[in-house]
PDB file of N, CA and C in Angstrom:
ATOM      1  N   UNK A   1      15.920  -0.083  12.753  1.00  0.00           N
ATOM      2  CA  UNK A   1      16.501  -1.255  12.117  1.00  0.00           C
ATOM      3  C   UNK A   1      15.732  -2.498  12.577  1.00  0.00           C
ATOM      4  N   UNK A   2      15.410  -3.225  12.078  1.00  0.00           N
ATOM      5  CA  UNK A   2      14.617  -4.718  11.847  1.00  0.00           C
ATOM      6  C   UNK A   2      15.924  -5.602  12.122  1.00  0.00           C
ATOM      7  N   UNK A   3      15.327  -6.713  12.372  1.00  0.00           N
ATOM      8  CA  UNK A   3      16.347  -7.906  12.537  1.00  0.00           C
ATOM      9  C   UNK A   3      16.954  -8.998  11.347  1.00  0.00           C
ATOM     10  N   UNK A   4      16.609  -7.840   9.914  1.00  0.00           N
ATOM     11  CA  UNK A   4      17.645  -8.188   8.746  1.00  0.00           C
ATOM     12  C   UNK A   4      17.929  -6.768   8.406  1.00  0.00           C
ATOM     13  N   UNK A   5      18.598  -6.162   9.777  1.00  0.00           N
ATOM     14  CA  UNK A   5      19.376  -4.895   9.439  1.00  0.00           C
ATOM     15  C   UNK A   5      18.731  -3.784   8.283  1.00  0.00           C
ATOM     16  N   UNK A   6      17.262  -3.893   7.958  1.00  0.00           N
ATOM     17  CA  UNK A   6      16.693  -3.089   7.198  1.00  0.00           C
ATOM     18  C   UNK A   6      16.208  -1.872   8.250  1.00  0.00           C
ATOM     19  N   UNK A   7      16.476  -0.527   7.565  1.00  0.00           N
ATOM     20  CA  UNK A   7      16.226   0.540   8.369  1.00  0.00           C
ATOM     21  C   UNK A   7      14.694   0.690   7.807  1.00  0.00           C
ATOM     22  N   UNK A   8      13.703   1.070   8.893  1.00  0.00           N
ATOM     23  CA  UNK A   8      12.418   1.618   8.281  1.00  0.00           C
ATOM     24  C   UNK A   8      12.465   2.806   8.867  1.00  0.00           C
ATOM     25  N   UNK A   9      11.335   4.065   8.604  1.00  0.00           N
ATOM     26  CA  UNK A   9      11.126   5.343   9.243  1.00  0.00           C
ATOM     27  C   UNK A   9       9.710   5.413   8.761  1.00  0.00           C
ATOM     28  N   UNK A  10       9.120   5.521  10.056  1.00  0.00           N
ATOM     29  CA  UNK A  10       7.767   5.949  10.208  1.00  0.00           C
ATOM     30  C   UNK A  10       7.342   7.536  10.404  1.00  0.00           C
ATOM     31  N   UNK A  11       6.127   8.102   9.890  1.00  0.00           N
ATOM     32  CA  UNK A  11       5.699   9.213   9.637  1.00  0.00           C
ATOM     33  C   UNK A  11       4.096   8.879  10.349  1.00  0.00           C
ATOM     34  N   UNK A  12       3.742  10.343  10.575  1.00  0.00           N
ATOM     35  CA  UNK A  12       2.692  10.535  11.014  1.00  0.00           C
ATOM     36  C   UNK A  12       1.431  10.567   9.806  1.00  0.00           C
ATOM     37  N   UNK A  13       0.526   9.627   9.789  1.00  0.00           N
ATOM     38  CA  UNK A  13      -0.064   9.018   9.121  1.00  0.00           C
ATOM     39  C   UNK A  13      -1.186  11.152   8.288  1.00  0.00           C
ATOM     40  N   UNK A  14      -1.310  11.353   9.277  1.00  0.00           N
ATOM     41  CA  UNK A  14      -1.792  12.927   8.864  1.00  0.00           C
ATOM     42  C   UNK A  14      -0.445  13.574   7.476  1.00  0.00           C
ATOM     43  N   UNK A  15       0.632  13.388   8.094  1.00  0.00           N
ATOM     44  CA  UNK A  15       0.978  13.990   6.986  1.00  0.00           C
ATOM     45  C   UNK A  15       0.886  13.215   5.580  1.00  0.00           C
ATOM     46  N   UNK A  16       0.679  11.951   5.721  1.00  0.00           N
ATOM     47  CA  UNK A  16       0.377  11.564   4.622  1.00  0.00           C
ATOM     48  C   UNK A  16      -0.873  11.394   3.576  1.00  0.00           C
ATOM     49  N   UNK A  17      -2.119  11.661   4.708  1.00  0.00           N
ATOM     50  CA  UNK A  17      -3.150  11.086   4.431  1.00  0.00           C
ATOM     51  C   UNK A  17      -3.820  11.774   5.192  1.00  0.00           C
ATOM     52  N   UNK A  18      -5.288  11.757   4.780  1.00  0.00           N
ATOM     53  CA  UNK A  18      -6.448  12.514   5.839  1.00  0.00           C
ATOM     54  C   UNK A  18      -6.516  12.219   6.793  1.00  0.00           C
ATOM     55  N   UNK A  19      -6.670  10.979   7.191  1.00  0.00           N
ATOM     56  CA  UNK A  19      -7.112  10.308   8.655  1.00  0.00           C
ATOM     57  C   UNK A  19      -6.069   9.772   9.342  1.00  0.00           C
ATOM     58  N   UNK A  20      -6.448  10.162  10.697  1.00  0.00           N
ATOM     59  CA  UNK A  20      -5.488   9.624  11.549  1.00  0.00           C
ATOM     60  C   UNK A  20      -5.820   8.402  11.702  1.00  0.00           C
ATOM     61  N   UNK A  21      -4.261   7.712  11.669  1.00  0.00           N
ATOM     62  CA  UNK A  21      -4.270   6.139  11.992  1.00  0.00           C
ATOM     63  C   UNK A  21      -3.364   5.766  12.658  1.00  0.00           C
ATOM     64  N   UNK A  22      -2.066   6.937  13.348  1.00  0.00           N
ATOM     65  CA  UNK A  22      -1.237   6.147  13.527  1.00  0.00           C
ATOM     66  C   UNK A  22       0.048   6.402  12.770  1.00  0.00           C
ATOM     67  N   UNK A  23       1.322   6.124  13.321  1.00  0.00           N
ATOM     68  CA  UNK A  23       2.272   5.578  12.363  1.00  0.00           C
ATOM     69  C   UNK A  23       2.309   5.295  11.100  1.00  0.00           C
ATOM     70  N   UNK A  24       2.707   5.629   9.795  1.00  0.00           N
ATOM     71  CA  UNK A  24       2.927   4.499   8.418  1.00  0.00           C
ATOM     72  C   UNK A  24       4.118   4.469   8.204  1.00  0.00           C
ATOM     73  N   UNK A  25       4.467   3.824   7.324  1.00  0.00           N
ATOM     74  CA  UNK A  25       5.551   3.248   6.786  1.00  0.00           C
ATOM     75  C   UNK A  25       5.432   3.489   5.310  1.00  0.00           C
ATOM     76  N   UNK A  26       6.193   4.630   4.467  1.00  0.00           N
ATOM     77  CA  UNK A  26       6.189   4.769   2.912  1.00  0.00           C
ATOM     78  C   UNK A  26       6.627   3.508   2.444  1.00  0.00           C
ATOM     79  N   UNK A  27       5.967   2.576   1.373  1.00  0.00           N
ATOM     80  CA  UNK A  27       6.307   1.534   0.759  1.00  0.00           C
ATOM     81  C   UNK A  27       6.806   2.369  -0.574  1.00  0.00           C
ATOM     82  N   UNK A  28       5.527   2.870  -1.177  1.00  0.00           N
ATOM     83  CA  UNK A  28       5.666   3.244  -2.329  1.00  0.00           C
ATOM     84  C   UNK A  28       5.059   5.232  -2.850  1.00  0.00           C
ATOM     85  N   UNK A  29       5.778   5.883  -2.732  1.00  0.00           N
ATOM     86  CA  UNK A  29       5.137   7.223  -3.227  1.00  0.00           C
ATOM     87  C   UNK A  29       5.246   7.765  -4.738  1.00  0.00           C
ATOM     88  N   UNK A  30       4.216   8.517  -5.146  1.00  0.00           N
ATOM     89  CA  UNK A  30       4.380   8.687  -6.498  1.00  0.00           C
ATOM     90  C   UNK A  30       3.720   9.470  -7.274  1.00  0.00           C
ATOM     91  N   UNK A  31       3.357  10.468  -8.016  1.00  0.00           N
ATOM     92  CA  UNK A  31       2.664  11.529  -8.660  1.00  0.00           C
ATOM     93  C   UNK A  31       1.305  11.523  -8.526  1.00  0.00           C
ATOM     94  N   UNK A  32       0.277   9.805  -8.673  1.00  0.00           N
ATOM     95  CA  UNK A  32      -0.330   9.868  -8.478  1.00  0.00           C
ATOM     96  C   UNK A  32      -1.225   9.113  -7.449  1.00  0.00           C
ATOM     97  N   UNK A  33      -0.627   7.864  -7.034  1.00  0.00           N
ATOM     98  CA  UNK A  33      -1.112   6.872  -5.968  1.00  0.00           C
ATOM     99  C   UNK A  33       0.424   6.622  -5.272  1.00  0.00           C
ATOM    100  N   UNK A  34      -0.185   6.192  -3.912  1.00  0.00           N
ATOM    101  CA  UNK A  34       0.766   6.387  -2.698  1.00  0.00           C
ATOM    102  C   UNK A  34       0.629   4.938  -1.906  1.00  0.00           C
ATOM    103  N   UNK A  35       1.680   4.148  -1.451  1.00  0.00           N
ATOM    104  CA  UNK A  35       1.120   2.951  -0.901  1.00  0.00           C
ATOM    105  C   UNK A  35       1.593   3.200   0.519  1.00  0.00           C
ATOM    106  N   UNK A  36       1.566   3.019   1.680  1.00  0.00           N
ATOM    107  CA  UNK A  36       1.863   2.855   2.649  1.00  0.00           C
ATOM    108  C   UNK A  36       1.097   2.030   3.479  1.00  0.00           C
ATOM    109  N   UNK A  37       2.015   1.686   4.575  1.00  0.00           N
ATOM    110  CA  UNK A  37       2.100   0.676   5.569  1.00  0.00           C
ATOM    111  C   UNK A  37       2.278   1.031   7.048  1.00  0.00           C
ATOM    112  N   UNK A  38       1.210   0.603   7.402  1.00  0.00           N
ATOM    113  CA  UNK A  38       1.150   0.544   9.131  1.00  0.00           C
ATOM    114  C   UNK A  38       0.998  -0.732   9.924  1.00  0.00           C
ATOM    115  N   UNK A  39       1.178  -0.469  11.200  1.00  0.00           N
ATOM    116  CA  UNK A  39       1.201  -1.975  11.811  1.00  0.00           C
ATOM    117  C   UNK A  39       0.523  -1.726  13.830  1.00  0.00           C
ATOM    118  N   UNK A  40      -0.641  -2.112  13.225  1.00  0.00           N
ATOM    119  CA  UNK A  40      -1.545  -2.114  14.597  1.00  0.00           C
ATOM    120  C   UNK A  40      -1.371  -3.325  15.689  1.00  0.00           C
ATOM    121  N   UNK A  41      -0.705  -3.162  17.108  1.00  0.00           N
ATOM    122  CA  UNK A  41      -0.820  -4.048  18.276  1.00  0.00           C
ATOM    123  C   UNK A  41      -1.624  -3.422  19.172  1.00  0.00           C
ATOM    124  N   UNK A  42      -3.231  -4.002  18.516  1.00  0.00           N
ATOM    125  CA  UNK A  42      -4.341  -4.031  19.697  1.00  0.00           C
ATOM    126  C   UNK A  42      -3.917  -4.993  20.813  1.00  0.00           C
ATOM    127  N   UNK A  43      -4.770  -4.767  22.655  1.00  0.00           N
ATOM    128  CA  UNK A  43      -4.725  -5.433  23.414  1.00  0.00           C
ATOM    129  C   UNK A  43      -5.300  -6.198  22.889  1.00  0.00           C
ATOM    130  N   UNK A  44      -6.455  -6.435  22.424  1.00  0.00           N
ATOM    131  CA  UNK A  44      -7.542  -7.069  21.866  1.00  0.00           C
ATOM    132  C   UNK A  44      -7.061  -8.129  21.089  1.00  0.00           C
ATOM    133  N   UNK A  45      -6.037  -8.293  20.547  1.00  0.00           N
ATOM    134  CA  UNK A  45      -5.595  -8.656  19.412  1.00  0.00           C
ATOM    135  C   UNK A  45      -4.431  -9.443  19.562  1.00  0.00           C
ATOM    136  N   UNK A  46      -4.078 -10.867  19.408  1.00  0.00           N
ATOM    137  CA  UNK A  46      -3.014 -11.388  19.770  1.00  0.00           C
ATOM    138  C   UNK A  46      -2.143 -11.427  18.178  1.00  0.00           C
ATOM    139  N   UNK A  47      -1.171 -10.545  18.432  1.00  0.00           N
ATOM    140  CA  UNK A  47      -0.247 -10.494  17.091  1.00  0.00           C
ATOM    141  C   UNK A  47      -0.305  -9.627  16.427  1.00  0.00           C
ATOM    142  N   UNK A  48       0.657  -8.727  16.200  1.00  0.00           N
ATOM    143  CA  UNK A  48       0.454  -7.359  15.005  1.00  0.00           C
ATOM    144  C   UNK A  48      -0.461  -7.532  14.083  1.00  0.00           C
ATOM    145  N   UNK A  49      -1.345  -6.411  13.321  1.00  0.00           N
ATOM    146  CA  UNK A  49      -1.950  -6.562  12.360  1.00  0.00           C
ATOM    147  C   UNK A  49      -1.242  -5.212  11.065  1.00  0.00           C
ATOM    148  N   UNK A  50      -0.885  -5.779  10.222  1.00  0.00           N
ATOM    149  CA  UNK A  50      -0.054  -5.259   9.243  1.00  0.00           C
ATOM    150  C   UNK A  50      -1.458  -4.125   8.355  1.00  0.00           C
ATOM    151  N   UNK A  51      -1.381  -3.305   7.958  1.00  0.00           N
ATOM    152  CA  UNK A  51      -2.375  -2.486   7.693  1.00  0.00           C
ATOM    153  C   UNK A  51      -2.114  -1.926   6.194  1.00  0.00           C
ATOM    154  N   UNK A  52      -2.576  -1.819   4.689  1.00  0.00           N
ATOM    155  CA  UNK A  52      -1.835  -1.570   3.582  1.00  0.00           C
ATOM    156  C   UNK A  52      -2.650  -0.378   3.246  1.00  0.00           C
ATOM    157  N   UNK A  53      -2.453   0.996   2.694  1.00  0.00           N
ATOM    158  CA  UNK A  53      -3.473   1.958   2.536  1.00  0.00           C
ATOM    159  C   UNK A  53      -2.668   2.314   1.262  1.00  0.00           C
ATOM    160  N   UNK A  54      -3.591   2.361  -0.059  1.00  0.00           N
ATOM    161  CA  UNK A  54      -3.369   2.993  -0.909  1.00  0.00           C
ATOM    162  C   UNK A  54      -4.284   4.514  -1.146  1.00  0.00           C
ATOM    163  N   UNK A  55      -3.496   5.241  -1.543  1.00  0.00           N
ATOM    164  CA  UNK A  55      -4.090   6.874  -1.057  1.00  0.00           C
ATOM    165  C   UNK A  55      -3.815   7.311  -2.468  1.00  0.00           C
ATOM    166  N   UNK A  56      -4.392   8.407  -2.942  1.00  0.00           N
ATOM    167  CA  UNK A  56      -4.253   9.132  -4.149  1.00  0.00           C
ATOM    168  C   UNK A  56      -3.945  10.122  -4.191  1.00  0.00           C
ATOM    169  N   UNK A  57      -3.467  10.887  -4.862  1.00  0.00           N
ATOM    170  CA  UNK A  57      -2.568  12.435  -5.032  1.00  0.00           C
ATOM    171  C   UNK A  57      -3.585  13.170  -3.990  1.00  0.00           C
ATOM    172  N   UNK A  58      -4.774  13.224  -3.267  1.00  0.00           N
ATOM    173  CA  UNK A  58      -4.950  14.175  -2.813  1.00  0.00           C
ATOM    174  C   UNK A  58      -5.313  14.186  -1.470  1.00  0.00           C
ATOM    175  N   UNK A  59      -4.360  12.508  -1.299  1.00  0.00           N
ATOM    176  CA  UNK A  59      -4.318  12.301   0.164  1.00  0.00           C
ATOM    177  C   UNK A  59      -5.487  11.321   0.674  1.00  0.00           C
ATOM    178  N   UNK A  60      -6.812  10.817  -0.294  1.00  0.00           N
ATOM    179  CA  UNK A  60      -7.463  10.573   0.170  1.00  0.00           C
ATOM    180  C   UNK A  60      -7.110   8.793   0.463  1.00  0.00           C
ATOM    181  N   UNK A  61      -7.941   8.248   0.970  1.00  0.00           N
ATOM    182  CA  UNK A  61      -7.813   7.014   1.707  1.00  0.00           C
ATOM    183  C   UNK A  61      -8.423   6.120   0.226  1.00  0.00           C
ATOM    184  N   UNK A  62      -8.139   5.367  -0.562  1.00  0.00           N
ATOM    185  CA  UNK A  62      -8.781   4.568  -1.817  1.00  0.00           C
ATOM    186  C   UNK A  62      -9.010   3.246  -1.434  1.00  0.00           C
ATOM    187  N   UNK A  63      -8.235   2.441  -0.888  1.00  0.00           N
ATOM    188  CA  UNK A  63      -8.166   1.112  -0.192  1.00  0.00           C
ATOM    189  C   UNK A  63      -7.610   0.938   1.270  1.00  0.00           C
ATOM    190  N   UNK A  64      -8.124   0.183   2.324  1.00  0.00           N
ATOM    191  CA  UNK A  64      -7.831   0.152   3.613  1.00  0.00           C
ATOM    192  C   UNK A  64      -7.363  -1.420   3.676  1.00  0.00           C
ATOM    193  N   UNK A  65      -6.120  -2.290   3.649  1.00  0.00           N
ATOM    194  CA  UNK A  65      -7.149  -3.184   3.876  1.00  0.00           C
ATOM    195  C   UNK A  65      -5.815  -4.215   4.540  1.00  0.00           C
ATOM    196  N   UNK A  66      -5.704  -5.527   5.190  1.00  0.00           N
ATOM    197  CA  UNK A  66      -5.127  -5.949   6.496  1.00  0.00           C
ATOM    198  C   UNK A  66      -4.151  -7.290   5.749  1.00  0.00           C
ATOM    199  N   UNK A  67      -4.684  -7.951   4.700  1.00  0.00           N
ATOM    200  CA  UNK A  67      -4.234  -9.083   4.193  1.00  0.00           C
ATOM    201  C   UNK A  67      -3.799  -8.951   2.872  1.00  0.00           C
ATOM    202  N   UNK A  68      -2.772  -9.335   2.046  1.00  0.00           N
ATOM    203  CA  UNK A  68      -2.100  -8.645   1.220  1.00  0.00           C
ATOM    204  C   UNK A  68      -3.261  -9.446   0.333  1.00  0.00           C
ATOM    205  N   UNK A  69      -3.826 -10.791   0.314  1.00  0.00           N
ATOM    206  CA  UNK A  69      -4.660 -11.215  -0.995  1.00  0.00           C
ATOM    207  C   UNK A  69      -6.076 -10.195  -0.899  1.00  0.00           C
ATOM    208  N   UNK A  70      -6.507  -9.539   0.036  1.00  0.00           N
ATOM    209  CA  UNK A  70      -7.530  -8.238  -0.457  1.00  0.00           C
ATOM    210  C   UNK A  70      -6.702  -7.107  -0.538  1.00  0.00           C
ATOM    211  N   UNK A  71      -5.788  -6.911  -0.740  1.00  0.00           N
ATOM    212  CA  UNK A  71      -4.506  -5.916  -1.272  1.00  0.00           C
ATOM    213  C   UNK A  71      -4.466  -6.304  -2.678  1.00  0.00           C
ATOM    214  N   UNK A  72      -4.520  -7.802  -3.068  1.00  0.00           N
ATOM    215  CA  UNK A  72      -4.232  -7.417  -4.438  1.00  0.00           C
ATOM    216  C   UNK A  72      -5.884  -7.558  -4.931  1.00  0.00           C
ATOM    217  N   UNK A  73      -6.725  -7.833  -4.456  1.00  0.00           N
ATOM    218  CA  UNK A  73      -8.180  -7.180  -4.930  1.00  0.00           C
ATOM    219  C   UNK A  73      -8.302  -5.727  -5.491  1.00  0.00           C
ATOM    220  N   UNK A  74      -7.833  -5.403  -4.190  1.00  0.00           N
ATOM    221  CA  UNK A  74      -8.431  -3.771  -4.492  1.00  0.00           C
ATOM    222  C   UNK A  74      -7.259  -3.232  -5.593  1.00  0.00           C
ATOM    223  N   UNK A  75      -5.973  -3.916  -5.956  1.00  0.00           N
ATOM    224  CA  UNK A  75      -5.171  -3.514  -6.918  1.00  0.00           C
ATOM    225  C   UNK A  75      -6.224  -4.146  -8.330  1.00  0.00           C
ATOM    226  N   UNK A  76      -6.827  -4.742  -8.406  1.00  0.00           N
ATOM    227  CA  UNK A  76      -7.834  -5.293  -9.518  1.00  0.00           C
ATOM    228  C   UNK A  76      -8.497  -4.404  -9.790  1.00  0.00           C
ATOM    229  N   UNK A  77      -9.296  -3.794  -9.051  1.00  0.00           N
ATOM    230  CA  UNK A  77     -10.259  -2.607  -8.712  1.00  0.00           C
ATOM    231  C   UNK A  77      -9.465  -1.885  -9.391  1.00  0.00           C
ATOM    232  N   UNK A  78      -8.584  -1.123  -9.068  1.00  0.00           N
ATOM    233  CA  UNK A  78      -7.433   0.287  -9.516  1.00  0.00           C
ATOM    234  C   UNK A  78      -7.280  -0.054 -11.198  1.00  0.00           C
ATOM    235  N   UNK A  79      -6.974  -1.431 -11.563  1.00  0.00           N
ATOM    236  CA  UNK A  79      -6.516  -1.548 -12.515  1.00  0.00           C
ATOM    237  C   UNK A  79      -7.535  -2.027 -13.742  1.00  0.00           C
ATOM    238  N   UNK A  80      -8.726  -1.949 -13.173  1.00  0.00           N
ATOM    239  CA  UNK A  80      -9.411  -2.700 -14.453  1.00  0.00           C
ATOM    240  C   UNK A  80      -9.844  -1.969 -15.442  1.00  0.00           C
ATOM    241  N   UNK A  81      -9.163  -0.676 -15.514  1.00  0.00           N
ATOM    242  CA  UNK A  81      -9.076  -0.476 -17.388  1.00  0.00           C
ATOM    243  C   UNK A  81      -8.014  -0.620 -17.560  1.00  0.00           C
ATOM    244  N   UNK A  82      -7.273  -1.344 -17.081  1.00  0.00           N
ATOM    245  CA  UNK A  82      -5.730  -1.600 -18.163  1.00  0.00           C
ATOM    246  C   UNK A  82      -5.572  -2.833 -17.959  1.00  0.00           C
ATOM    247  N   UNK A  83      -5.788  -3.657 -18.984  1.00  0.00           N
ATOM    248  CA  UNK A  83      -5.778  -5.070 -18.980  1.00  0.00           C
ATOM    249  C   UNK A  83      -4.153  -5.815 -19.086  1.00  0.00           C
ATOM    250  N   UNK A  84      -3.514  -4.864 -19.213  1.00  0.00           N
ATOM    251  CA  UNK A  84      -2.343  -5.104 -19.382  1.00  0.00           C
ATOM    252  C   UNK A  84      -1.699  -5.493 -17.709  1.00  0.00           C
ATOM    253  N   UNK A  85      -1.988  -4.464 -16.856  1.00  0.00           N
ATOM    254  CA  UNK A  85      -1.637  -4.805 -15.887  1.00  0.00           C
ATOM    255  C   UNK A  85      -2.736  -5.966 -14.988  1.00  0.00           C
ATOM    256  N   UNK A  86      -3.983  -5.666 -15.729  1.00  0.00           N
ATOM    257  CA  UNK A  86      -4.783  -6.846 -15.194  1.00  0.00           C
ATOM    258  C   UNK A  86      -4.036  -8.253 -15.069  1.00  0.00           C
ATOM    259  N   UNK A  87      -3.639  -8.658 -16.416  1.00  0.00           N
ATOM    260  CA  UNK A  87      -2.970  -9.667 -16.525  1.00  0.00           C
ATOM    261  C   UNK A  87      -1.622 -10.350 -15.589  1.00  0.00           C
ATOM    262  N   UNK A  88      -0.837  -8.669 -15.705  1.00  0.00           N
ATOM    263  CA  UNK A  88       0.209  -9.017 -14.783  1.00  0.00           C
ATOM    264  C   UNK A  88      -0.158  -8.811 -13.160  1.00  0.00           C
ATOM    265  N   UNK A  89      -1.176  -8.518 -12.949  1.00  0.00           N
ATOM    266  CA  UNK A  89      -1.351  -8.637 -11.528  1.00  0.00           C
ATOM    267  C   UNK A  89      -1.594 -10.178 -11.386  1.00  0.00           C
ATOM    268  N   UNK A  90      -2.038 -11.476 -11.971  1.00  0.00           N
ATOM    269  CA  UNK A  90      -2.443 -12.542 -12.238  1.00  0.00           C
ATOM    270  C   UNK A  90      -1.235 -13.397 -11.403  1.00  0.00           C
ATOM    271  N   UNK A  91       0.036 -13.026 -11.994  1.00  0.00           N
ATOM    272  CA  UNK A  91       1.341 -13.456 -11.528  1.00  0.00           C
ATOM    273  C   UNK A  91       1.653 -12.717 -10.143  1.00  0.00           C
ATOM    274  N   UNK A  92       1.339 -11.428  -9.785  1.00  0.00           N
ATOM    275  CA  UNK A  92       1.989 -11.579  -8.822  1.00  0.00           C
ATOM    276  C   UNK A  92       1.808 -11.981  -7.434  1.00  0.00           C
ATOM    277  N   UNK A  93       2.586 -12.440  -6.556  1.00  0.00           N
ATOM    278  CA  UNK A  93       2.659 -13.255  -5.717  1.00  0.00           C
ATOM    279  C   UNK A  93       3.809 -12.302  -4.371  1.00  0.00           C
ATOM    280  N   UNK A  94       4.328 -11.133  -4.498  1.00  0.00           N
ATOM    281  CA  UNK A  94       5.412 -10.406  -3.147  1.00  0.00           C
ATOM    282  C   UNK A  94       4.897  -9.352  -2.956  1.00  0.00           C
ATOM    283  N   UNK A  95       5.389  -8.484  -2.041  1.00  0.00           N
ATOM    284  CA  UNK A  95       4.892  -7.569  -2.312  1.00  0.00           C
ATOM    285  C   UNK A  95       6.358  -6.292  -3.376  1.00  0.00           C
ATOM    286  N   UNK A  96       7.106  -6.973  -3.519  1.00  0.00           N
ATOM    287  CA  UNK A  96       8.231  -6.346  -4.607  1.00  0.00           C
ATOM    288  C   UNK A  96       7.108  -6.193  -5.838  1.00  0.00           C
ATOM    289  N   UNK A  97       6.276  -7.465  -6.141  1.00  0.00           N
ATOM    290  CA  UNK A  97       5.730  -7.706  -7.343  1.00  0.00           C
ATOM    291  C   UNK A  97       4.412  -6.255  -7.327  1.00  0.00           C
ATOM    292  N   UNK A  98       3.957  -6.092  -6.593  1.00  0.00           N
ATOM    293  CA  UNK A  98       2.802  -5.653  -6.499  1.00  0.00           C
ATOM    294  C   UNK A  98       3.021  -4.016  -6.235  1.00  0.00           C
ATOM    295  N   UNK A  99       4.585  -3.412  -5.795  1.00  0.00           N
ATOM    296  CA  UNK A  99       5.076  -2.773  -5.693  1.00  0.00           C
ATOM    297  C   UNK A  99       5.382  -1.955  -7.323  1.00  0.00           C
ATOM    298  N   UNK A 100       6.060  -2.859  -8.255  1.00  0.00           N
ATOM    299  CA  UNK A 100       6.215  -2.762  -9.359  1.00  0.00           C
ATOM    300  C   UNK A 100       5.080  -2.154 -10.444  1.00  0.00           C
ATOM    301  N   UNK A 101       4.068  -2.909  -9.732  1.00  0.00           N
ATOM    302  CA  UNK A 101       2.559  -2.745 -10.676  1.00  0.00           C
ATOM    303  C   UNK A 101       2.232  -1.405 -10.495  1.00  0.00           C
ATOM    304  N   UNK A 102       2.243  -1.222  -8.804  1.00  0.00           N
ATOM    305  CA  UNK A 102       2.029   0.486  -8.779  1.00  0.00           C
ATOM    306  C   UNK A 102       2.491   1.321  -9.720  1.00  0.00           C
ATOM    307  N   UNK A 103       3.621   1.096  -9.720  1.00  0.00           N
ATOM    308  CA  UNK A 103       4.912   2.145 -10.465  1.00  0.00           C
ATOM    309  C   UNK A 103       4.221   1.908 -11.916  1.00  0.00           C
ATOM    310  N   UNK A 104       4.230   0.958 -12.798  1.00  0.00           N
ATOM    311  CA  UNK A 104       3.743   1.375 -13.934  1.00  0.00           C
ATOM    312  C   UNK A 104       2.323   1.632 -14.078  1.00  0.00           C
ATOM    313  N   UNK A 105       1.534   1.121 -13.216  1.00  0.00           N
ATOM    314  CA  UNK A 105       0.405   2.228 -13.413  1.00  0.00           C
ATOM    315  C   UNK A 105       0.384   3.770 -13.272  1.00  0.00           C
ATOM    316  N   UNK A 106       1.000   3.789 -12.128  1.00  0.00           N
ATOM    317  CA  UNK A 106       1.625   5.600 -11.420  1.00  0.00           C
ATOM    318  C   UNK A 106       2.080   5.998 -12.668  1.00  0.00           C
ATOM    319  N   UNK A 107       2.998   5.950 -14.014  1.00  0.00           N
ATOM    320  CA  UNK A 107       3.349   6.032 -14.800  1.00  0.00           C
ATOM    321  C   UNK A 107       2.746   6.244 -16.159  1.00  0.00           C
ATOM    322  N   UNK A 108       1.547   5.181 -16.065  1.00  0.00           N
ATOM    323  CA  UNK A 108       0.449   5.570 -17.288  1.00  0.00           C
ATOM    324  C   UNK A 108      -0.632   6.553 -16.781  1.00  0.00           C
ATOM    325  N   UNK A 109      -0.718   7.066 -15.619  1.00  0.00           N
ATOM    326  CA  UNK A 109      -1.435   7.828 -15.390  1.00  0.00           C
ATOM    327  C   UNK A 109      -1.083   9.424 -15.984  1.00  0.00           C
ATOM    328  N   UNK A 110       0.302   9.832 -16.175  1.00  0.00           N
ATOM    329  CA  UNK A 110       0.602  10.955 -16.396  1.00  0.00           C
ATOM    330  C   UNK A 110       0.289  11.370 -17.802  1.00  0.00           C
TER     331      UNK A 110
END
């Protein structure tokens, strides 16, 4: 539980994915792309570093990346044959929003 009473549950990043990293956090799972979330406290490092990995049905690693505005890059990347969601990636701004986008892409993929 977090300190707005939200429960999270972390998994071993192997069962989700090829490479070990650690802990994730399922944001988003789905037939064909997978989003999850980890959160690295290097000594090295003053302050958690939030970690976003989008993975594909066969586990592999597609995007790595630390800051949600190259999070929604590499969602540009994913999406640029569907201009439809091109567009609506334009607007979004949470990660609810960007959450959403998955799902209907995950959706036109089938």
């Amino acid at each position: 539980m977090d300190e707005n009473q939200q429960k999270h549950e972390y998994f071993a990043s192997t069962d989700k994915f090829l490479k070990e990293k650690g802990l994730v956090e399922v944001v988003y799972e789905g037939k064909n792309i997978n989003w999850y979330k980890a959160f690295n406290n290097s000594i090295l490092s003053p302050g958690i570093q939030i970690l976003n990995y989008l993975v594909d049905k066969d586990k592999n690693i597609l995007y790595e990346e630390s800051l949600l505005d190259n999070f929604s890059r590499n969602l540009k990347k994913l999406f640029k044959d569907d201009l439809d969601l091109t567009e609506k990636l334009k607007q979004a701004k949470t990660e609810k929003d960007y959450l959403e986008l998955l799902q209907l892409y995950d959706t036109k993929l089938e």
